[in-house]
N, C-alpha and C. Protein backbone atom coordinates (compact mmCIF):
# COMPACT_ATOMS: atom_id res chain seq x y z
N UNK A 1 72.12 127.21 158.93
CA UNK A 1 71.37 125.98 158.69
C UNK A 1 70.03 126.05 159.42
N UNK A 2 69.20 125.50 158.53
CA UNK A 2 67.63 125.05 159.32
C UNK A 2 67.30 124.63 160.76
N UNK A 3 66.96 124.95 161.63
CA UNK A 3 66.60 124.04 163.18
C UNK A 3 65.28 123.58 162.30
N UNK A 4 65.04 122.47 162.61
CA UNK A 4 63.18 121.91 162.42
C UNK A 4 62.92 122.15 163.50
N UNK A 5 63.48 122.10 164.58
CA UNK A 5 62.76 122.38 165.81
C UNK A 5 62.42 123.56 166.59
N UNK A 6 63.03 124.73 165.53
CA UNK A 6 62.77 126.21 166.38
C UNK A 6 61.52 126.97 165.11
N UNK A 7 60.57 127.07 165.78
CA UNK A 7 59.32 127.77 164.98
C UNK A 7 60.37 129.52 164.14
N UNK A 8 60.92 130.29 165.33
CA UNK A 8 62.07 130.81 164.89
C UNK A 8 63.11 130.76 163.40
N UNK A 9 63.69 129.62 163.64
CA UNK A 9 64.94 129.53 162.64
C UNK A 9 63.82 128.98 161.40
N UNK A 10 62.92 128.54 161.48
CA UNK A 10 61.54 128.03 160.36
C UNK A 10 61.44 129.23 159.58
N UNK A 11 60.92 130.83 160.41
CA UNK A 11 60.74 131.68 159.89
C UNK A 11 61.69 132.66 159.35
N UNK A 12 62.91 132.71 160.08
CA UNK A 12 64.03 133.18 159.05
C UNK A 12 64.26 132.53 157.91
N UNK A 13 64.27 131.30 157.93
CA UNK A 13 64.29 130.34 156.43
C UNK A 13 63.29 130.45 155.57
N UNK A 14 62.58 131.79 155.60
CA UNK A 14 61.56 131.74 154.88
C UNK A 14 60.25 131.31 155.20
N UNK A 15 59.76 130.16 156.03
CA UNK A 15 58.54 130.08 156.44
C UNK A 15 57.37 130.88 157.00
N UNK A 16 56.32 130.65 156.34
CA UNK A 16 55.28 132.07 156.56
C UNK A 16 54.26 131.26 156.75
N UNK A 17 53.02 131.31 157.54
CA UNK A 17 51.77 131.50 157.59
C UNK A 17 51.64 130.56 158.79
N UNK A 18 52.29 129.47 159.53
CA UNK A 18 51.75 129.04 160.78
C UNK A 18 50.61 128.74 161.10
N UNK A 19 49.55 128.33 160.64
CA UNK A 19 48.17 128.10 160.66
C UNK A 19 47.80 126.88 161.05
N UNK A 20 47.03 126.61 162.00
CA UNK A 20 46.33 125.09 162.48
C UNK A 20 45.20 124.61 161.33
N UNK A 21 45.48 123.54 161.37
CA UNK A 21 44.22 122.79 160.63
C UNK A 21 42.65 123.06 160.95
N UNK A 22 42.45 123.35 162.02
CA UNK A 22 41.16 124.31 162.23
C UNK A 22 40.93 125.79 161.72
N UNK A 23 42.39 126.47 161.81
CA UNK A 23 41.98 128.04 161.20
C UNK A 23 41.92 128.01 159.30
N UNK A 24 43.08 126.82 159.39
CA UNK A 24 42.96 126.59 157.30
C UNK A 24 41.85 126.20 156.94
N UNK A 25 40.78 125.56 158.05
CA UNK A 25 39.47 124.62 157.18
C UNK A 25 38.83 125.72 157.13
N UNK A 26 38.64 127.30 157.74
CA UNK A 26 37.72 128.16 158.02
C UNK A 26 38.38 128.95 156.79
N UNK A 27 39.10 129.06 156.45
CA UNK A 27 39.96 129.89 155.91
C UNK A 27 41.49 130.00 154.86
N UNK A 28 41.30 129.68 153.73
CA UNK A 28 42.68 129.06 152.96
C UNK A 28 43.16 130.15 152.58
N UNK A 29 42.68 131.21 152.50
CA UNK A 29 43.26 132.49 151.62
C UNK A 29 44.07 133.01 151.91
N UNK A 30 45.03 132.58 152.88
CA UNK A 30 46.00 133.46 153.65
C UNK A 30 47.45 132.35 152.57
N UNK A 31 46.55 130.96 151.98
CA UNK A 31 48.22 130.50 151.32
C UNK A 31 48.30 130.84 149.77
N UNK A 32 49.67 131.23 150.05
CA UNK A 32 49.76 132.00 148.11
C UNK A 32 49.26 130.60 147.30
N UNK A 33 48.71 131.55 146.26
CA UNK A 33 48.85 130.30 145.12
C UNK A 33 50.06 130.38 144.54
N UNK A 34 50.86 129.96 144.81
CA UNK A 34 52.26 130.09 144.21
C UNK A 34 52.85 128.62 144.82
N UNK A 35 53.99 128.04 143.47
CA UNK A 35 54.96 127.43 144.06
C UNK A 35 55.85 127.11 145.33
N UNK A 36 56.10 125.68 145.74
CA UNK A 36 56.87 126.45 147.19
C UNK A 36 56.50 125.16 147.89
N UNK A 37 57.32 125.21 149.29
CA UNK A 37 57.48 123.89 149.91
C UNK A 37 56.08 123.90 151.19
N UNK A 38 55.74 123.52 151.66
CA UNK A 38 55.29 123.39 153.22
C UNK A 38 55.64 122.44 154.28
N UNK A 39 55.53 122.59 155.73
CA UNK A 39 55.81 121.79 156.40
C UNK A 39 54.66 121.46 157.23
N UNK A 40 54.25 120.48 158.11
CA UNK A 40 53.50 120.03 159.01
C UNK A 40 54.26 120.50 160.25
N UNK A 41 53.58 120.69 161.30
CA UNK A 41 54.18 120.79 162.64
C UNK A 41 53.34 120.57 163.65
N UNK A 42 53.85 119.77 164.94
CA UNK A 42 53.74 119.10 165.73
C UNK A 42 54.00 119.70 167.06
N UNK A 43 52.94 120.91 167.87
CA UNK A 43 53.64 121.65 168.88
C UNK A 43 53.24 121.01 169.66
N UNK A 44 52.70 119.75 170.07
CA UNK A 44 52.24 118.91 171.00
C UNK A 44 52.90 117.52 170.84
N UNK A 45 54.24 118.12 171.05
CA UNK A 45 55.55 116.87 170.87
C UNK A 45 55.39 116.00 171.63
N UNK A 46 55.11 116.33 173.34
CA UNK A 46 55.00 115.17 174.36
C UNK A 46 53.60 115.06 174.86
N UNK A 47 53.07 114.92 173.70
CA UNK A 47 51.55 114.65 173.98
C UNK A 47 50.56 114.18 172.98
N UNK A 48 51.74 113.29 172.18
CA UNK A 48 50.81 112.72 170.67
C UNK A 48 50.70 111.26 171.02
N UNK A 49 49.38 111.11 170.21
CA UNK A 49 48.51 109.90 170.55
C UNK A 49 48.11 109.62 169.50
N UNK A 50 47.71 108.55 169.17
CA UNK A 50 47.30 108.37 167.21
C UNK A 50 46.18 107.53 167.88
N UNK A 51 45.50 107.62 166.96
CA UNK A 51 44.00 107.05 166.94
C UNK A 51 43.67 105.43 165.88
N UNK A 52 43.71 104.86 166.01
CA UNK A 52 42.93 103.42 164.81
C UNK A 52 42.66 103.77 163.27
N UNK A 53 41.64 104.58 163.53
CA UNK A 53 40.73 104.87 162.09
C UNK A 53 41.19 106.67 162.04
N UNK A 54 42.14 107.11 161.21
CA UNK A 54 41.96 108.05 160.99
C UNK A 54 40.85 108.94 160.39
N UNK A 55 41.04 110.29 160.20
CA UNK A 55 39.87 110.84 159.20
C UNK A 55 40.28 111.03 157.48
N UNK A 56 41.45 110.28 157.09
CA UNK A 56 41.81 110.25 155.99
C UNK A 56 40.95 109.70 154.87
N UNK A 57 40.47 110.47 153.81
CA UNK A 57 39.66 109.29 152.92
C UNK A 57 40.02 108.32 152.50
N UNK A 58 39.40 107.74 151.57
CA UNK A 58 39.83 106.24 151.26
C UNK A 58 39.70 107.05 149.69
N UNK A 59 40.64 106.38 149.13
CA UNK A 59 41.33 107.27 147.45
C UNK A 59 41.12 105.35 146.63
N UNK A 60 40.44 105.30 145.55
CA UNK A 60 40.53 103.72 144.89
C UNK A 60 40.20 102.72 146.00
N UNK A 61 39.11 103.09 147.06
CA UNK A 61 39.11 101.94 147.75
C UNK A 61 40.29 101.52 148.78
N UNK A 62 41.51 102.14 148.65
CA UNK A 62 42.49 101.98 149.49
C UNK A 62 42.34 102.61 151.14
N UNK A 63 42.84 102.02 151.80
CA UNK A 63 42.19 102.14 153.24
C UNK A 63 43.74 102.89 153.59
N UNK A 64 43.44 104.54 153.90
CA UNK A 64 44.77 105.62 154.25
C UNK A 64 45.37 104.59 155.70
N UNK A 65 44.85 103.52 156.45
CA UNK A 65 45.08 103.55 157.72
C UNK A 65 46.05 102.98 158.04
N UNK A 66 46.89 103.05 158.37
CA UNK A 66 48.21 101.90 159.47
C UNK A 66 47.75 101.62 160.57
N UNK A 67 48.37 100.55 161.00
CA UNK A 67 48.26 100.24 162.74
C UNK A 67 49.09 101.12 163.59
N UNK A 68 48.32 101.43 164.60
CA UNK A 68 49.22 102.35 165.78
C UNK A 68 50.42 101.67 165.80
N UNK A 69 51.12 100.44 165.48
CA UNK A 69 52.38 100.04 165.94
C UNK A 69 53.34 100.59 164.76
N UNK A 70 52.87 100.85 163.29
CA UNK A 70 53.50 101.27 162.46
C UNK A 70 53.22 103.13 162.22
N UNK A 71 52.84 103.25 163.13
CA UNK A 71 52.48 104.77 163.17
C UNK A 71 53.96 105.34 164.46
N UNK A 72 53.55 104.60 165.75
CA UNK A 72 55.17 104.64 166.26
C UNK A 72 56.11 104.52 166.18
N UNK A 73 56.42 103.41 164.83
CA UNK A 73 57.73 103.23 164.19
C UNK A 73 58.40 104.29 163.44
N UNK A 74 57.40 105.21 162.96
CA UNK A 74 57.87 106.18 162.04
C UNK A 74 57.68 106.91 162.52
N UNK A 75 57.34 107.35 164.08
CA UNK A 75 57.14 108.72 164.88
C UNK A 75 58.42 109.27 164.92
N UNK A 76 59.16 110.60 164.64
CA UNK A 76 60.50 110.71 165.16
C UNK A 76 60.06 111.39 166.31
N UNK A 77 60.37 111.00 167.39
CA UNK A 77 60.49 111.61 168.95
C UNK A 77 61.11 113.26 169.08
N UNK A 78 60.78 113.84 169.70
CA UNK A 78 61.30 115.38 169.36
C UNK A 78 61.41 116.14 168.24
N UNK A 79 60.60 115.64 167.02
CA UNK A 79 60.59 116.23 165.76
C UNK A 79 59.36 117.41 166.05
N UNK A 80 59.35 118.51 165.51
CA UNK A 80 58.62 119.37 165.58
C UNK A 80 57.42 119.61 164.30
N UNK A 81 58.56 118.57 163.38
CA UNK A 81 57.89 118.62 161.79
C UNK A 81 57.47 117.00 161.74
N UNK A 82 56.31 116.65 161.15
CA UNK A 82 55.96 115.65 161.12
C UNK A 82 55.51 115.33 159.30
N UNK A 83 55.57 116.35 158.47
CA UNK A 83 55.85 115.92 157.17
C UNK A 83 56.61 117.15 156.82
N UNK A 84 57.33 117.39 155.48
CA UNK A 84 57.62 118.28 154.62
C UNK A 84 56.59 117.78 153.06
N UNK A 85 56.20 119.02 152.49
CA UNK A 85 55.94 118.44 150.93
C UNK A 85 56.18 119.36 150.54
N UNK A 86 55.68 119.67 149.02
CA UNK A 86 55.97 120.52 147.73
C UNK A 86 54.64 120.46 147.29
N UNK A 87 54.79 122.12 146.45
CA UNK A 87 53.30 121.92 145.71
C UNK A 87 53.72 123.26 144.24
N UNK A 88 53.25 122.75 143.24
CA UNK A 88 52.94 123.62 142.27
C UNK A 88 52.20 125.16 142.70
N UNK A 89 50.76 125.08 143.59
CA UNK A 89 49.93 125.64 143.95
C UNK A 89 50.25 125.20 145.57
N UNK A 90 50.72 125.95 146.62
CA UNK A 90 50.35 125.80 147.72
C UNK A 90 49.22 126.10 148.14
N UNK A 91 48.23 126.85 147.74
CA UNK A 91 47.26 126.82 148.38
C UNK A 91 46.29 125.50 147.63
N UNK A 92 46.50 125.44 146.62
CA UNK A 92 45.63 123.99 146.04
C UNK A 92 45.48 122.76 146.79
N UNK A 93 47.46 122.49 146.84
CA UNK A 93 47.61 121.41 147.59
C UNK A 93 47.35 121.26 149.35
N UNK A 94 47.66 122.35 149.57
CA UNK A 94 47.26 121.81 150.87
C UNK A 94 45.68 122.33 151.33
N UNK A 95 44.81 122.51 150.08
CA UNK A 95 43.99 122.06 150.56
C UNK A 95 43.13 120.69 150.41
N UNK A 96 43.96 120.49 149.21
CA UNK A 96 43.51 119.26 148.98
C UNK A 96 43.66 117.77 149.88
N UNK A 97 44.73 118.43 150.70
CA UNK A 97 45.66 117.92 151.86
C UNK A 97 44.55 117.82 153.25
N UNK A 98 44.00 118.90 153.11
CA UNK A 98 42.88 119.11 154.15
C UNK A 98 41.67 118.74 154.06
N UNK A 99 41.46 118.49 152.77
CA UNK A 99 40.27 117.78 152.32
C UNK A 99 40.35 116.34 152.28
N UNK A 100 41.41 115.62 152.50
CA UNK A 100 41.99 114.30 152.16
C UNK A 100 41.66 114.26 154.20
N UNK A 101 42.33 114.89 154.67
CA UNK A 101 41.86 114.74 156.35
C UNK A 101 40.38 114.66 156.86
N UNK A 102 39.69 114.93 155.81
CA UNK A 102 38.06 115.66 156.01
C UNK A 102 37.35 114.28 155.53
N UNK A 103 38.30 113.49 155.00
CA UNK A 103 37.47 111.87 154.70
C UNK A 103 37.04 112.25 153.47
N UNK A 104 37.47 112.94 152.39
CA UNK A 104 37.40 113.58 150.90
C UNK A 104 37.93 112.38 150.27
N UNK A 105 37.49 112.01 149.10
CA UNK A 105 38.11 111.31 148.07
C UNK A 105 38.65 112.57 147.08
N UNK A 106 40.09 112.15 147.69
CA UNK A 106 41.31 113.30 146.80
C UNK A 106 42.29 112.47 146.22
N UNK A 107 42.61 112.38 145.01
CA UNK A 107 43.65 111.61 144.30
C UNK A 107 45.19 111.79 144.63
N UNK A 108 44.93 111.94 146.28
CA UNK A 108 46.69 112.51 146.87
C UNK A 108 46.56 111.55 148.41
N UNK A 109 47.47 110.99 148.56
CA UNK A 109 47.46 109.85 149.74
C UNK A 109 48.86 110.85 150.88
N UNK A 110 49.35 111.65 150.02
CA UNK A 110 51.07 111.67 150.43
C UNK A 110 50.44 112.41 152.21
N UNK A 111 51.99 112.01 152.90
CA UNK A 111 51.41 112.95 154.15
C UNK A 111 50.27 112.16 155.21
N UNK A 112 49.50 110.82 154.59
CA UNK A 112 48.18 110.62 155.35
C UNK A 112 48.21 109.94 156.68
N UNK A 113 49.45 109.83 156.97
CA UNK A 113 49.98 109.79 158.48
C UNK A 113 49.57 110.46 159.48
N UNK A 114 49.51 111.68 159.07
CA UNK A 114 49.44 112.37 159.91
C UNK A 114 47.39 112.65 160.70
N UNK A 115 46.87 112.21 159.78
CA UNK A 115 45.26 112.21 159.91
C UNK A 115 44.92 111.03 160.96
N UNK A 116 45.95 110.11 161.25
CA UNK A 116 45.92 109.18 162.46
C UNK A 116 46.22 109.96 163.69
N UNK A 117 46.82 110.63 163.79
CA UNK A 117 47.21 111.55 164.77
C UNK A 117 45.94 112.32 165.55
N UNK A 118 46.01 111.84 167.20
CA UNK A 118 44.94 111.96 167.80
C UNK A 118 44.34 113.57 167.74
N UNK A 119 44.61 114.45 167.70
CA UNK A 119 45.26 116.01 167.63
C UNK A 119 45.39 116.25 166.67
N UNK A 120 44.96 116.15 165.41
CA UNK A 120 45.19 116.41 164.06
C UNK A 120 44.36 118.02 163.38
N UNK A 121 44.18 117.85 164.32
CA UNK A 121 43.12 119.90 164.05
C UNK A 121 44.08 120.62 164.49
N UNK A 122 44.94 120.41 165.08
CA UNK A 122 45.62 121.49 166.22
C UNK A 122 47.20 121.17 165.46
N UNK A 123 47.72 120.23 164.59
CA UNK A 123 48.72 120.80 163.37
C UNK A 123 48.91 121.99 163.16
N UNK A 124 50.16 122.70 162.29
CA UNK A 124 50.55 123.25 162.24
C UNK A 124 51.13 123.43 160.56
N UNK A 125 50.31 124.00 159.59
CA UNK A 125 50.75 124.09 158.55
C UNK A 125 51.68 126.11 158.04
N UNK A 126 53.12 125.74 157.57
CA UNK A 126 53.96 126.77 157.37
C UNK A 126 54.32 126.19 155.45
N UNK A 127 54.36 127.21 155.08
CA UNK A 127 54.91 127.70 153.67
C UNK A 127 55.73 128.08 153.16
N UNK A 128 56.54 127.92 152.29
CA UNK A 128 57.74 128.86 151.63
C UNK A 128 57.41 129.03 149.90
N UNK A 129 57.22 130.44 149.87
CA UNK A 129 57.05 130.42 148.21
C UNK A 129 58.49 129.78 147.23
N UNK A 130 58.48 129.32 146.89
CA UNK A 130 59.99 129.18 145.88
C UNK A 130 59.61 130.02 144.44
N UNK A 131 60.57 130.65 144.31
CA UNK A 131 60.28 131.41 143.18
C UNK A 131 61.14 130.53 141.84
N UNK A 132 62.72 130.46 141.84
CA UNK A 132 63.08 130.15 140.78
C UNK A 132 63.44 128.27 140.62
N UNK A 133 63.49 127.89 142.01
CA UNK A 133 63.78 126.55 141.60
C UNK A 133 63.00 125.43 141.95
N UNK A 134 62.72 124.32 141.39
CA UNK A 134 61.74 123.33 141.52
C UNK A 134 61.31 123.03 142.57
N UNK A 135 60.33 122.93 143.21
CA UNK A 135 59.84 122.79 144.42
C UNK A 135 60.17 121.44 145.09
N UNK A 136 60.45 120.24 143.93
CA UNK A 136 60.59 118.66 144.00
C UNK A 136 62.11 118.67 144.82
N UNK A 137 63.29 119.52 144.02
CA UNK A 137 64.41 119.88 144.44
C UNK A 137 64.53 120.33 146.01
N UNK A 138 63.73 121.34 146.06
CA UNK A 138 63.71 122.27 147.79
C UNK A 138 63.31 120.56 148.66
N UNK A 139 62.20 120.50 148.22
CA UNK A 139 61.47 119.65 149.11
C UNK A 139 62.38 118.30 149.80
N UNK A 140 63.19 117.56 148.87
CA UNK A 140 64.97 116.75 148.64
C UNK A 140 65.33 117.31 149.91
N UNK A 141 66.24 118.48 149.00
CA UNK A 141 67.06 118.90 149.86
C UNK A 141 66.64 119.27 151.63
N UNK A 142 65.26 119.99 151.97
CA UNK A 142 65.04 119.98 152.88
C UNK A 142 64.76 118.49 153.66
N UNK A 143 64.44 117.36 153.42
CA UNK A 143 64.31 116.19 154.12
C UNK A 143 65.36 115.71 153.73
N UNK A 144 66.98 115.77 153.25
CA UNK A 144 68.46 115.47 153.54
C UNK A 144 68.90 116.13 154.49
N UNK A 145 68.55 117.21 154.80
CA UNK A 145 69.18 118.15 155.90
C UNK A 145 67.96 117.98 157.21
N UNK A 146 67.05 117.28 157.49
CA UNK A 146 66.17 117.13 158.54
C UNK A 146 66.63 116.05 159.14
N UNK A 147 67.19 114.99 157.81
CA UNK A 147 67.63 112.98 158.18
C UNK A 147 69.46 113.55 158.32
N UNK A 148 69.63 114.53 158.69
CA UNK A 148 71.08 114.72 159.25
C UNK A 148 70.82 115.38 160.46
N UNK A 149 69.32 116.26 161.14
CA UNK A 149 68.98 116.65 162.00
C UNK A 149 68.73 115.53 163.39
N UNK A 150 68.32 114.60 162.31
CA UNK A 150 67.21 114.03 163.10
C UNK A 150 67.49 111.87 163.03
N UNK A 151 69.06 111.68 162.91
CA UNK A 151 69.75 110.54 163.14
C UNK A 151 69.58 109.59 162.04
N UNK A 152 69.15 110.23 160.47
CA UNK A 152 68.74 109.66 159.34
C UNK A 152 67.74 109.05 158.97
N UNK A 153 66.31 109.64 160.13
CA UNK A 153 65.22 109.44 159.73
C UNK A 153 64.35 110.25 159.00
N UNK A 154 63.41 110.20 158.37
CA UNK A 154 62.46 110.88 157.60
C UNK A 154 61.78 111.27 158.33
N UNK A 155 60.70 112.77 158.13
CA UNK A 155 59.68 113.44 158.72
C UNK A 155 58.88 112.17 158.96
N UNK A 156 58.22 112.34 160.20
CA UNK A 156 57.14 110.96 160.13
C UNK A 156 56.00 110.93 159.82
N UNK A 157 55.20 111.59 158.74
CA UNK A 157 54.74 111.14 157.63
C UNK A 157 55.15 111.25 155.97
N UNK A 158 56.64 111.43 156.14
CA UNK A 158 57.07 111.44 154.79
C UNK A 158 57.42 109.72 154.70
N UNK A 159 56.94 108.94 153.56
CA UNK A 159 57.56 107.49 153.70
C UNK A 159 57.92 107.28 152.61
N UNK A 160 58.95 108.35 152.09
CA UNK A 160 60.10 108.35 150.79
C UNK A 160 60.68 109.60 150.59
N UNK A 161 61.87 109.41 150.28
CA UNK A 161 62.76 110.69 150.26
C UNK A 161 62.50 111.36 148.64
């Protein structure tokens, strides 16, 4: 079974590329364009701070922001992963993911939790290609087996299973 919390048991399960949000903005070419899940990660577990105004764009005028009090509600404490998603194109999506952090008008909100996060350069984005089965499926199943990790809460910026 998966640890979310060992960078380790991440990479036997397939996870590849480990990259901070500062080395992906310099550099995307290291994520396949291929199908496949990713995770967010959080190696500054006892040292996160969320900020007011994130750097999330605003998508239709909609304002990405929560209040710090609803940003702690959905913090899971000792989580190492702070979203899971899926993408057709991993390298598309998460850059579009990164461009949505960059104050981009991107027609993708999912995840924008995490752009409140005081430390949000210093994230931790990992990959898994999926070859034969739906990425929507992996992505499920991996946040059922995280909310059995983790006392039946969701990654804290996932806010739907």
């Amino acid at each position: 079974m998966i640890d979310f919390n060992s960078k380790e048991s991440l990479f036997e399960n397939g996870f590849r590329g480990f990259k901070s949000v500062k080395e992906l903005r310099k550099d995307i070419s290291t994520i396949p364009n291929e199908k496949g899940v990713y995770l967010v990660l959080n190696f500054n577990l006892n040292d996160t701070d969320f900020i007011e105004k994130g750097t999330g764009g605003f998508f239709k005028n909609k304002d990405p922001n929560v209040s710090k009090e609803e940003l702690r509600k959905n913090f899971v404490d000792d989580s190492l992963v702070v979203y899971i998603g899926k993408a057709s194109s991993l390298r598309r999506r998460i850059k579009q993911y990164l461009d949505f952090g960059e104050g981009k008008k991107v027609g993708h909100q999912g995840g924008r939790y995490i752009w409140q996060i005081k430390h949000n350069s210093e994230l931790v984005f990992c990959w898994k290609v999926i070859q034969s089965q739906d990425p929507r499926e992996v992505e499920k199943d991996l946040i059922s087996v995280y909310k059995k990790q983790f006392g039946r809460q969701r990654p804290f910026a996932n806010l739907r299973d």
